[in-house]
C-alpha atoms as a PDB file:
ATOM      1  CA  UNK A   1       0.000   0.000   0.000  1.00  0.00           C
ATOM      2  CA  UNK A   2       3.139   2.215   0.920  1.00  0.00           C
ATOM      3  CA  UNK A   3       3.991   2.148  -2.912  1.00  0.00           C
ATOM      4  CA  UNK A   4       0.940   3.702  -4.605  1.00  0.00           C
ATOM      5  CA  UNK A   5       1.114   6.418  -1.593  1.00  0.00           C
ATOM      6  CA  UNK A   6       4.123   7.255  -2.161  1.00  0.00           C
ATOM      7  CA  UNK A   7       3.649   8.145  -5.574  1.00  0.00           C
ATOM      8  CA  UNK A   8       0.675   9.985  -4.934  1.00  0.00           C
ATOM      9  CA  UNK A   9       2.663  12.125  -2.731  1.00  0.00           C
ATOM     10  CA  UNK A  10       5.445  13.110  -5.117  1.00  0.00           C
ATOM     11  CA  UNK A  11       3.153  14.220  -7.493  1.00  0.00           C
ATOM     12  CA  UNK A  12       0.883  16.094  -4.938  1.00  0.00           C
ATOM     13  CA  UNK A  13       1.220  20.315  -5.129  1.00  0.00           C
ATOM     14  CA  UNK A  14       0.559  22.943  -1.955  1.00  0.00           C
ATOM     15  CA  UNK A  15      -0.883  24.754  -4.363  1.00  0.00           C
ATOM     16  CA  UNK A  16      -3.749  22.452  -5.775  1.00  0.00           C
ATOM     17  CA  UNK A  17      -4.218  21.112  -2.236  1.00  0.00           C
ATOM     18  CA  UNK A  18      -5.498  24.494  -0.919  1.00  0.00           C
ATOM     19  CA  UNK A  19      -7.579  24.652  -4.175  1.00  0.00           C
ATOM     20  CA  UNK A  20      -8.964  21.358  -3.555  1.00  0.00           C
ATOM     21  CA  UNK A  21     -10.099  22.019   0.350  1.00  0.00           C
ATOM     22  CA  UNK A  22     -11.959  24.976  -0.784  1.00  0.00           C
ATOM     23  CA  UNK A  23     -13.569  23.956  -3.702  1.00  0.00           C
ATOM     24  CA  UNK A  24     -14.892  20.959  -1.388  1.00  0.00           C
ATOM     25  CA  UNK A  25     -15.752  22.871   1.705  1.00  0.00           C
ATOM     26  CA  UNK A  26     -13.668  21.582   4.133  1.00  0.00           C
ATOM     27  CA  UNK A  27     -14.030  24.343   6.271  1.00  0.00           C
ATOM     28  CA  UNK A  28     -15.634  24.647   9.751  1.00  0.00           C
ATOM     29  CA  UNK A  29     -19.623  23.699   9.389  1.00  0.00           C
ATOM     30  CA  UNK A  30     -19.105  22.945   6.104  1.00  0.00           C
ATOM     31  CA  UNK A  31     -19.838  18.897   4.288  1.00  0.00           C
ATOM     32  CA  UNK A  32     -16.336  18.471   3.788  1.00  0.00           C
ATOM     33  CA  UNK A  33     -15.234  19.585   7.402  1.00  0.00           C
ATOM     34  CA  UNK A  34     -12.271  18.297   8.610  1.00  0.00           C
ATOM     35  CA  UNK A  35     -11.422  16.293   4.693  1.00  0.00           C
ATOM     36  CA  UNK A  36      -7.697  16.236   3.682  1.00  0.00           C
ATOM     37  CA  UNK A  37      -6.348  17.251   0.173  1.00  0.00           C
ATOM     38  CA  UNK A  38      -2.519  16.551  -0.652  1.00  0.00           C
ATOM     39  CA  UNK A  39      -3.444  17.911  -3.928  1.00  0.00           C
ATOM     40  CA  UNK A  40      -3.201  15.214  -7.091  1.00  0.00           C
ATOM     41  CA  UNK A  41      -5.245  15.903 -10.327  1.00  0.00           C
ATOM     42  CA  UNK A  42      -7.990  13.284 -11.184  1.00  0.00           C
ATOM     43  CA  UNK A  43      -5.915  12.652 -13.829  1.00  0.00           C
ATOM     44  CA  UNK A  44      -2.964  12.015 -12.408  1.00  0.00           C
ATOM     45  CA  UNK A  45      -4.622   9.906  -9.865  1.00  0.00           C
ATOM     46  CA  UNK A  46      -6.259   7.726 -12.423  1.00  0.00           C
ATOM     47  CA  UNK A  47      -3.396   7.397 -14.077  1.00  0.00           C
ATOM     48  CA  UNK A  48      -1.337   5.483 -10.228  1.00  0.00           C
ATOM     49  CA  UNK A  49      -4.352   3.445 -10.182  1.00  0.00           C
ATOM     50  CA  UNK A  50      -3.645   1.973 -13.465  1.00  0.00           C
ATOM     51  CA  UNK A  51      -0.537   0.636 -11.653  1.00  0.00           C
ATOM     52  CA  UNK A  52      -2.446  -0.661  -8.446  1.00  0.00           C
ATOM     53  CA  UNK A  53      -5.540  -2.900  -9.837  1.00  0.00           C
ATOM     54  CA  UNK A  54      -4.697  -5.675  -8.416  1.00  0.00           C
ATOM     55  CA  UNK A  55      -4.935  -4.001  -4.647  1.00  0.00           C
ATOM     56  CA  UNK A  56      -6.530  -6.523  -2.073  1.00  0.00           C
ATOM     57  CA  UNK A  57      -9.337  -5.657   0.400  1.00  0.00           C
ATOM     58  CA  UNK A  58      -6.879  -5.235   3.129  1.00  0.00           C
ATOM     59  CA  UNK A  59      -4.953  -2.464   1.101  1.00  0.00           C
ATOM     60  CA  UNK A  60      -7.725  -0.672   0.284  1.00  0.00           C
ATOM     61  CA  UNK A  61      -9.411  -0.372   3.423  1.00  0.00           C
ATOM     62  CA  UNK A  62      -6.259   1.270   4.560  1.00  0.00           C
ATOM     63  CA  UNK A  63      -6.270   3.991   1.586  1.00  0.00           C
ATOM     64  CA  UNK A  64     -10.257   4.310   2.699  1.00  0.00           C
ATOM     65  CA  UNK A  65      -9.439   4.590   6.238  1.00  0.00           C
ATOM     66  CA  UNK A  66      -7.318   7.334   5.534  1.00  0.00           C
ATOM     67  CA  UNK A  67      -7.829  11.100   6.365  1.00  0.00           C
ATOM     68  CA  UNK A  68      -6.394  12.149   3.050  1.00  0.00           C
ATOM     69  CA  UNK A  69      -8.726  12.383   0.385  1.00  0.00           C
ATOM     70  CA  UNK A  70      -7.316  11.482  -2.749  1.00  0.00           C
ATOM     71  CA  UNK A  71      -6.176   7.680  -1.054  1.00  0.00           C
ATOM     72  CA  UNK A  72     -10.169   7.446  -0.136  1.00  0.00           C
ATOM     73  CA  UNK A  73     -10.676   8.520  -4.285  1.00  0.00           C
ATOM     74  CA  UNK A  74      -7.979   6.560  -5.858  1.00  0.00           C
ATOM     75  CA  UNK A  75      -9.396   3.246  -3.578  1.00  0.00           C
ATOM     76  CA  UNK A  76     -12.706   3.920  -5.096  1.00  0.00           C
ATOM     77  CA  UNK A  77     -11.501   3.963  -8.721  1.00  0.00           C
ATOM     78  CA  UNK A  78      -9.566   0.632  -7.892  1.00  0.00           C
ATOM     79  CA  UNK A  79     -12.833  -1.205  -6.749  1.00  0.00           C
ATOM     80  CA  UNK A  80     -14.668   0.069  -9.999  1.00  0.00           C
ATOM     81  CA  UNK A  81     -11.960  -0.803 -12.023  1.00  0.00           C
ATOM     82  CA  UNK A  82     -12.104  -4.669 -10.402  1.00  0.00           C
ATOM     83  CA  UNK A  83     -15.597  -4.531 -10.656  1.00  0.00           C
ATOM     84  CA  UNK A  84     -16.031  -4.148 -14.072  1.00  0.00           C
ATOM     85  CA  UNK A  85     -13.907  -7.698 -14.878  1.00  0.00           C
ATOM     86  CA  UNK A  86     -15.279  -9.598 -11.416  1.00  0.00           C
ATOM     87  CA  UNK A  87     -17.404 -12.299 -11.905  1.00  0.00           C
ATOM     88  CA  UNK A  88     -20.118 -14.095  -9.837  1.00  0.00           C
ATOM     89  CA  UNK A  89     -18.943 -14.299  -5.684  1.00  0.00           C
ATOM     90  CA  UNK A  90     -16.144 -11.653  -5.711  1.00  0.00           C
ATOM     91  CA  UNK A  91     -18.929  -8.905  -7.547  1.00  0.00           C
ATOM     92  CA  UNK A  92     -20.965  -9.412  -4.465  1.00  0.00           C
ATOM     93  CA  UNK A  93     -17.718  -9.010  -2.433  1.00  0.00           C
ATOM     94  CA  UNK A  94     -16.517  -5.980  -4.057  1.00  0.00           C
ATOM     95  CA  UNK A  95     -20.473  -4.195  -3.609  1.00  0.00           C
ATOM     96  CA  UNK A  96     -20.875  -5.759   0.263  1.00  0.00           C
ATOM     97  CA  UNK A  97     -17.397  -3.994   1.064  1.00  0.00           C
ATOM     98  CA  UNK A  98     -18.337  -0.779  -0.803  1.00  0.00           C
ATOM     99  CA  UNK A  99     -21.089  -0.780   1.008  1.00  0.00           C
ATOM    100  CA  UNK A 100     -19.427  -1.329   4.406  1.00  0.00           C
ATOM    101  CA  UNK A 101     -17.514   1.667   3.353  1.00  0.00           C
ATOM    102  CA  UNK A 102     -20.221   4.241   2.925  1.00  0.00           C
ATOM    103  CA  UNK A 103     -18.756   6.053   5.761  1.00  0.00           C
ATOM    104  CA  UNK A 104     -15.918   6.567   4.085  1.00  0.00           C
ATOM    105  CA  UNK A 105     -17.200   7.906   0.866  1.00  0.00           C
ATOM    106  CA  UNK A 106     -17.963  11.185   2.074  1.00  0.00           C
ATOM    107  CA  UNK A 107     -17.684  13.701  -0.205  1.00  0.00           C
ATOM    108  CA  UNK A 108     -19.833  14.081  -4.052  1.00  0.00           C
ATOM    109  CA  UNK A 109     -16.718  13.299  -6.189  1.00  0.00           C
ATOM    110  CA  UNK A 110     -16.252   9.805  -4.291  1.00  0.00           C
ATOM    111  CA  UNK A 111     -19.693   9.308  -4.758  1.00  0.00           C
ATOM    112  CA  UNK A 112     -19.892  10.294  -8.299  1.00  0.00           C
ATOM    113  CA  UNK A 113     -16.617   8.157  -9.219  1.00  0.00           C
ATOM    114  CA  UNK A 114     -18.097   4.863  -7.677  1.00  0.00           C
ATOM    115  CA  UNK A 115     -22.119   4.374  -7.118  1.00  0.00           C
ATOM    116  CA  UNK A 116     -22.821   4.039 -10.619  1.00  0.00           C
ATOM    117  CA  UNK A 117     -20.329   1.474 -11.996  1.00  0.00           C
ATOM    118  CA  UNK A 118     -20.629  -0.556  -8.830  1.00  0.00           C
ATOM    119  CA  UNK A 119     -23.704  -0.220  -6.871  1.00  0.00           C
ATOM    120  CA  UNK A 120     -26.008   0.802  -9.617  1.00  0.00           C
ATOM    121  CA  UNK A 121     -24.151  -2.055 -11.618  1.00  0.00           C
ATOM    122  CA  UNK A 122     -24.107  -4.848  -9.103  1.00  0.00           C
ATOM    123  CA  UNK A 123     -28.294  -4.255  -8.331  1.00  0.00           C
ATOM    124  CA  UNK A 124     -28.960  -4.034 -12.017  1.00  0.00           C
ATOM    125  CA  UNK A 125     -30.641  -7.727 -12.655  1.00  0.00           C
ATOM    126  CA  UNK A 126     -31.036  -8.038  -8.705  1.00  0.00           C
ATOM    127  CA  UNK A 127     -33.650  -6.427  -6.291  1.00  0.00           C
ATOM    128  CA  UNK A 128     -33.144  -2.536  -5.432  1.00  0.00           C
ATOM    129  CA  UNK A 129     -34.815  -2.347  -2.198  1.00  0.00           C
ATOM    130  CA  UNK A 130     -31.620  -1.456  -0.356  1.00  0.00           C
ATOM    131  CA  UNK A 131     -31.358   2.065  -2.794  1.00  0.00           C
ATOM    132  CA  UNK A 132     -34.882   2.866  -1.685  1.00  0.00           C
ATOM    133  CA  UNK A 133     -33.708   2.157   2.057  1.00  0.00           C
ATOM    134  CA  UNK A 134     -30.724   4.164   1.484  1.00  0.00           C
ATOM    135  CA  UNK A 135     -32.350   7.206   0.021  1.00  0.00           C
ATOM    136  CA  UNK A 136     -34.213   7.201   3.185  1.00  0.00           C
ATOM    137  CA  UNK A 137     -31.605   7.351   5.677  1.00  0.00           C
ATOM    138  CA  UNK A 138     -30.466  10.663   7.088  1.00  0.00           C
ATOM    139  CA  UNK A 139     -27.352  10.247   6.356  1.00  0.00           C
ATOM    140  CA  UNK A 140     -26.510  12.537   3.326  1.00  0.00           C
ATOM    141  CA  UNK A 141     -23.532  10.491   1.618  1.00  0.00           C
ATOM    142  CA  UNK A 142     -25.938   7.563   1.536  1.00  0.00           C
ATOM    143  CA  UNK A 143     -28.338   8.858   0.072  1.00  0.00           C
ATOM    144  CA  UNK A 144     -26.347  10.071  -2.966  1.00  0.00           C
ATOM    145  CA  UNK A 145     -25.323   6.908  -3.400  1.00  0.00           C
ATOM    146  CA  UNK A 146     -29.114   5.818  -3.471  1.00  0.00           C
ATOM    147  CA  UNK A 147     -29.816   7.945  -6.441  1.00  0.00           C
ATOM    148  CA  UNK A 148     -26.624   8.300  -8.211  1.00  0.00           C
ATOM    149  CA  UNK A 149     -26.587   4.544  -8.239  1.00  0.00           C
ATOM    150  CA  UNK A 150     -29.304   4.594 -11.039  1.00  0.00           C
ATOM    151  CA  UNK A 151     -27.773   5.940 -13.531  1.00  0.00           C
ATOM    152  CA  UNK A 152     -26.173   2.777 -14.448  1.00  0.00           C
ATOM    153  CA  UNK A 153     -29.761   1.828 -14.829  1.00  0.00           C
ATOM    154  CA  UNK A 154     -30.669   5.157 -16.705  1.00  0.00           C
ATOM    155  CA  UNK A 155     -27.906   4.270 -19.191  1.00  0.00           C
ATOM    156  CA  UNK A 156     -30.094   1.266 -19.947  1.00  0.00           C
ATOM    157  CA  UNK A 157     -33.079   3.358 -20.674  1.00  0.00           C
ATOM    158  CA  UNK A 158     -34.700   2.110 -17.056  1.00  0.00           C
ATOM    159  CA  UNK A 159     -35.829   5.072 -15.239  1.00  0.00           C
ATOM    160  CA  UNK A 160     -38.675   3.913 -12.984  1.00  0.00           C
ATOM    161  CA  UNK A 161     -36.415   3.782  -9.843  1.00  0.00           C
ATOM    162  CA  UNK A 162     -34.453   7.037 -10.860  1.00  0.00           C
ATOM    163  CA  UNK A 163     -37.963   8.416 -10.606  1.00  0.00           C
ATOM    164  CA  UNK A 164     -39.278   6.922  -7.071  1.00  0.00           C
ATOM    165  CA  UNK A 165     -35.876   7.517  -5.304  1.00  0.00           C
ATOM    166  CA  UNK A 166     -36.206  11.084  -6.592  1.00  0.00           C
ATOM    167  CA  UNK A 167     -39.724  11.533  -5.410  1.00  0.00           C
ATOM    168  CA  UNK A 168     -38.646   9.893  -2.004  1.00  0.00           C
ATOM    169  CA  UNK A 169     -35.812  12.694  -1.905  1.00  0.00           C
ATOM    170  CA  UNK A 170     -37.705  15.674  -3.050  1.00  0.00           C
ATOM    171  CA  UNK A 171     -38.211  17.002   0.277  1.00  0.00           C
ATOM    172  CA  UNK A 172     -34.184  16.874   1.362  1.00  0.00           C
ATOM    173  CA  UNK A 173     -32.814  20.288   2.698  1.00  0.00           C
ATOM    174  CA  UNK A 174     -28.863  20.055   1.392  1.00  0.00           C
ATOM    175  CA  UNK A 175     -28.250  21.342  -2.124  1.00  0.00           C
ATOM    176  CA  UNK A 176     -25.728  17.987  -2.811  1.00  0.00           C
ATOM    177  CA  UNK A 177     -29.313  15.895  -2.880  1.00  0.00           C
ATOM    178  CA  UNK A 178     -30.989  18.606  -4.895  1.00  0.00           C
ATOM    179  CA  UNK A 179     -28.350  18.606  -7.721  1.00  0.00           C
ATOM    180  CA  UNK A 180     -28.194  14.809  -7.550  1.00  0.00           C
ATOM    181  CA  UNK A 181     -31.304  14.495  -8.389  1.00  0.00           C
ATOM    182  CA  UNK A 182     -31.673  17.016 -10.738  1.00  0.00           C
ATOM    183  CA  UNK A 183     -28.543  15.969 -12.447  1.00  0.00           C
ATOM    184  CA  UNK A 184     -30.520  12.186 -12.901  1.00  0.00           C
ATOM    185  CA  UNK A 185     -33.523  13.194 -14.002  1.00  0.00           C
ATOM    186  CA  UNK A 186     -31.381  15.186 -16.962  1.00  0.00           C
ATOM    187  CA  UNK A 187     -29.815  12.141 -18.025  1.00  0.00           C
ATOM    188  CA  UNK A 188     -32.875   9.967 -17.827  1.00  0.00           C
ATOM    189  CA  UNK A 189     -34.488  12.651 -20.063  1.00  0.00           C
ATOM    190  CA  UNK A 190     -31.526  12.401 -22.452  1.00  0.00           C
ATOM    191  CA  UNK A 191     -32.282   8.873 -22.838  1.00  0.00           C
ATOM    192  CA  UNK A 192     -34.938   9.595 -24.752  1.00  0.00           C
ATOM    193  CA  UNK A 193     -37.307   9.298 -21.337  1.00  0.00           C
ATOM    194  CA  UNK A 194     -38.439  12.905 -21.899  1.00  0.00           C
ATOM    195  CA  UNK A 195     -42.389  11.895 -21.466  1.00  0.00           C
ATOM    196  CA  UNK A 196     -41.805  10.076 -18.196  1.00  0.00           C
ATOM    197  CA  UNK A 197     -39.366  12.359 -16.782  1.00  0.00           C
ATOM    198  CA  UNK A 198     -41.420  15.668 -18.062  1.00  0.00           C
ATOM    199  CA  UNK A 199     -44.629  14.265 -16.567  1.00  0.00           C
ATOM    200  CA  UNK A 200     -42.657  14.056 -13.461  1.00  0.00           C
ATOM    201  CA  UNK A 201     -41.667  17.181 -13.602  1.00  0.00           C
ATOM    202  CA  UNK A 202     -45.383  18.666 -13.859  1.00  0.00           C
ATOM    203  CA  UNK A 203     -46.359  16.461 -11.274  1.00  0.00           C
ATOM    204  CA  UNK A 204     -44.359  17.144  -8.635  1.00  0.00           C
ATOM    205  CA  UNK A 205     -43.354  21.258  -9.686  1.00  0.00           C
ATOM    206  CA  UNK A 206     -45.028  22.094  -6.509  1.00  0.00           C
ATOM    207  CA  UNK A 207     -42.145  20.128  -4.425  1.00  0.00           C
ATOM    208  CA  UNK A 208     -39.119  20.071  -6.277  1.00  0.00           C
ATOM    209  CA  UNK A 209     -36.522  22.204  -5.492  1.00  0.00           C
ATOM    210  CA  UNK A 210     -35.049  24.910  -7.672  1.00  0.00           C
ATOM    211  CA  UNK A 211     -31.838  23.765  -8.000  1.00  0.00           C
ATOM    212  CA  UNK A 212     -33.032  20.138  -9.013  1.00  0.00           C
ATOM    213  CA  UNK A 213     -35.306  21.526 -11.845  1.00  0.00           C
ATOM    214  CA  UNK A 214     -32.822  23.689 -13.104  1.00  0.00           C
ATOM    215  CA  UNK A 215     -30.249  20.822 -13.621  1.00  0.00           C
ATOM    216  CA  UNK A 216     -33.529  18.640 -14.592  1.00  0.00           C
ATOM    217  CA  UNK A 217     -34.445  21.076 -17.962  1.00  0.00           C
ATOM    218  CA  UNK A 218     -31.213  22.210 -18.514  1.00  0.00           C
ATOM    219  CA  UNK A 219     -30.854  20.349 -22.230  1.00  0.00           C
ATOM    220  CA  UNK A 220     -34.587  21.149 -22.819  1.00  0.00           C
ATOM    221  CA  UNK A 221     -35.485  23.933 -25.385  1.00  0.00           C
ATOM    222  CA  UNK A 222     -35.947  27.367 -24.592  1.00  0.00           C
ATOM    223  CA  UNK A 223     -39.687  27.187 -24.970  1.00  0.00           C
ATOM    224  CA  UNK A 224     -39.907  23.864 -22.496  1.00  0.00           C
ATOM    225  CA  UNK A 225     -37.352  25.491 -19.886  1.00  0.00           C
ATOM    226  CA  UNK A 226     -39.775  28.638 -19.972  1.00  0.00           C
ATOM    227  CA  UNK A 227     -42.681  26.164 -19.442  1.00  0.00           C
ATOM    228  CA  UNK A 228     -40.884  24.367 -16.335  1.00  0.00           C
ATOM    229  CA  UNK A 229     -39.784  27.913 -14.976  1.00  0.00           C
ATOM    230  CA  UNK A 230     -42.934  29.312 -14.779  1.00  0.00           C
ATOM    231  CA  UNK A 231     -45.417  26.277 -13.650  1.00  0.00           C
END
């Protein structure tokens, strides 16, 4: 494990460190309080993992337990990287210790990196129950995962549980959820769900939050994003 941190390191800057702990509000009160950034660009980080694939459990949990946030990132891009060849027992392995994790991922970009390709991906031809569980938590990294997670079904023009985990987190107060969702509903529109995910939309204007509608009708025409704007 000492190897792929220590490359990490002499590649890290001061410079994009400070960068990095603002941009991700590590700040007193803020959702990244207390994070650490040694400052590594994603794609210079993607680029060490290449080297590390075959990283066991053991090693990662050690770059997850860490404080510093870019070990916690590059472990995540590891499992999705061995999740996409796993097969059979050691896909269930690789989601059950992702999930064991979920304290750990806690920040949007290691939610963004991972949910999709291996939560969203390992639930795919299997019961969901556990997202709709998850979105109803109260604890916020969670329930990203819950809703980012289907966009690996999105991709496969499935949208019904994009929709219901969205509805479930309509009513959630922090601005990460209300982009999350917003940013979903986009892509399931994209997919050529734009009936469904319209119909959605004028169903539930009364609820949604700003944020989440703007992200929702962003690649909409003018005329539609007028429509949406002013319901």
């Amino acid at each position: 494990m000492s190897k792929i941190t220590d490359e990490l390191q002499a590649i890290a800057t001061p410079q994009r460190a400070e960068t990095s702990a603002w941009f991700f509000k590590t700040g007193n009160g803020q959702y990244g309080e207390g994070d650490v950034f040694i400052g590594v660009s994603n794609p210079d980080l993607r680029a060490v993992c290449k080297k590390y694939l075959s990283l066991t459990f053991e090693d990662l949990q050690e770059l997850l337990d860490s404080e510093i946030h870019e070990y916690r990132m590059a472990a995540l891009l590891i499992l999705v990287e061995q999740m996409k060849k796993a097969k059979g027992k050691v896909q269930q392995e690789i989601y059950e210790f992702y999930l064991d994790n979920t304290h750990r991922i806690n920040n949007w970009d290691l939610v963004d990196c991972s949910a999709r390709d291996i939560v969203g991906f390992y639930l795919f031809d299997k019961d969901r129950t556990i997202l709709y569980d998850m979105a109803r938590t109260d604890h916020l990294w969670t329930q990203r995962i819950s809703i980012i997670a289907t966009h690996y079904f999105i991709n496969k023009k499935q949208f019904l549980d994009t929709l219901k985990i969205s509805e479930i987190l309509l009513s959630h107060k922090h601005d990460l959820i209300h982009k999350a969702v917003g940013w979903m509903l986009r892509e399931a529109w994209k997919k050529q769900g734009d009936e469904p995910i319209e119909a959605f939309l004028e169903q539930n204007i009364g609820r949604i939050p700003r944020t989440s509608l703007r992200y929702a009708i962003e690649k909409m025409t003018d005329e539609r994003r007028t429509y949406f704007m002013q319901l």
